[in-house]
Protein backbone atom coordinates (compact mmCIF):
# COMPACT_ATOMS: atom_id res chain seq x y z
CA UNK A 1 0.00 0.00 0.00
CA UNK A 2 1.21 3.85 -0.33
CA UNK A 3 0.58 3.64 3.57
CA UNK A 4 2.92 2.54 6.31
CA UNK A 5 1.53 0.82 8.59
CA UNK A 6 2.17 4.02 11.22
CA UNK A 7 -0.10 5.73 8.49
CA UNK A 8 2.53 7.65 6.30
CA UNK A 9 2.37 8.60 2.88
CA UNK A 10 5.06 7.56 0.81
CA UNK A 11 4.84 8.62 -2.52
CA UNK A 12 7.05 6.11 -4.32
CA UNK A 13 4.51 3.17 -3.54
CA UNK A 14 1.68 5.09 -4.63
CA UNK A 15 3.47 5.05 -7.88
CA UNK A 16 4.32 1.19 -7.12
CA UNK A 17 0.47 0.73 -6.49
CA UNK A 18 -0.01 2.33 -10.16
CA UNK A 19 2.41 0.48 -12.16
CA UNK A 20 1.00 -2.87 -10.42
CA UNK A 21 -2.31 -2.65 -10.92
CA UNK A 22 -3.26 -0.12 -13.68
CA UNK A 23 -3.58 -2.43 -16.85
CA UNK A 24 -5.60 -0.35 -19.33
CA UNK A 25 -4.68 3.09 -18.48
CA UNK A 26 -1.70 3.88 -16.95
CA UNK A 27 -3.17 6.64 -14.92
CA UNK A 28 -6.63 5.71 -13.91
CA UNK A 29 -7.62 2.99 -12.12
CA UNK A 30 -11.30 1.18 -13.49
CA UNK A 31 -13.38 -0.60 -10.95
CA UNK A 32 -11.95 -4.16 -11.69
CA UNK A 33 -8.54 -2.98 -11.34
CA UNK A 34 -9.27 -1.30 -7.99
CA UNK A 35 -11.37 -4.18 -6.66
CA UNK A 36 -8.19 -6.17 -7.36
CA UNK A 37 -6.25 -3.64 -5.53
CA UNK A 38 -8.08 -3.72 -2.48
CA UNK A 39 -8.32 -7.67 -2.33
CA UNK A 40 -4.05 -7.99 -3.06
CA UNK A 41 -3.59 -5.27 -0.10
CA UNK A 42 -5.73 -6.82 2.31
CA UNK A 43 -4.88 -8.19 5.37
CA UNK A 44 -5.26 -12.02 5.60
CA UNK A 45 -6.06 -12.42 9.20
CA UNK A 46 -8.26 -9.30 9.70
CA UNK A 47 -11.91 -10.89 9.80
CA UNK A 48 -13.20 -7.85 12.25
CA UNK A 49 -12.05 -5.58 9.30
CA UNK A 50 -13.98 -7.79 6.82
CA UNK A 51 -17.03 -7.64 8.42
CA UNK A 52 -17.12 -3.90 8.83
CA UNK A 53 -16.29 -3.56 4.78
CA UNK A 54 -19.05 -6.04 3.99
CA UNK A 55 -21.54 -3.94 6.39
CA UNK A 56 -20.47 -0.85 4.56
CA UNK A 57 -20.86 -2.05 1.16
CA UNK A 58 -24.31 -3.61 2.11
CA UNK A 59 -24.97 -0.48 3.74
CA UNK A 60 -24.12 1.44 -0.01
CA UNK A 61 -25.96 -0.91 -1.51
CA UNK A 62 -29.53 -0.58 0.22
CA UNK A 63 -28.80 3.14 0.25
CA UNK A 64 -28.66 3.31 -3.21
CA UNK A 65 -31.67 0.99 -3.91
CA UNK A 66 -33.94 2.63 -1.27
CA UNK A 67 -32.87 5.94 -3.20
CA UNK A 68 -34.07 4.29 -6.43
CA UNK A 69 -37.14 3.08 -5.18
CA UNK A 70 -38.06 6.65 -4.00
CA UNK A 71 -37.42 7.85 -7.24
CA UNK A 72 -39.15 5.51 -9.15
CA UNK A 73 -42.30 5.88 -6.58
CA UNK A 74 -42.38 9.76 -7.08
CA UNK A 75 -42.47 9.20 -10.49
CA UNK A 76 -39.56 11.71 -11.31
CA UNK A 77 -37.00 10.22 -13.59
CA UNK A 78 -33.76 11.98 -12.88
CA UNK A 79 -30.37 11.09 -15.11
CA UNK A 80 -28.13 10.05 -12.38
């Protein structure tokens, strides 16, 4: 990660983190590429930290669905 561990930003591996995992543009990361960034930095024995990610993506997820749903009920189409 471009972190240490003591939370310091290093520059160099955020260039590291770059080179590894952007494949189509060398600049941007695309979804797939950052989902594979966050599952290669991971910790392997962190299963209170997987739970919380899992609650905040289900979290994101019903959010965005009970945001839909109010939309669609109002009948207002908006171009999100």
């Amino acid at each position: 990660m471009f972190l240490y561990a003591l939370g310091r930003y290093t520059p160099a591996n955020l260039e590291l983190m770059f080179s590894k995992y952007a494949r189509t543009i060398p600049d941007k990361l695309s979804l797939g590429e950052l989902w594979d960034m966050t599952e290669g930095n991971r910790d392997a024995f962190d299963f209170f930290g997987w739970y919380i990610y899992l609650l905040q993506c289900s979290n994101v997820v019903m959010s965005l669905c009970n945001d839909l749903f109010l939309v669609c009920e109002s009948g207002i189409l908006m171009d999100m």
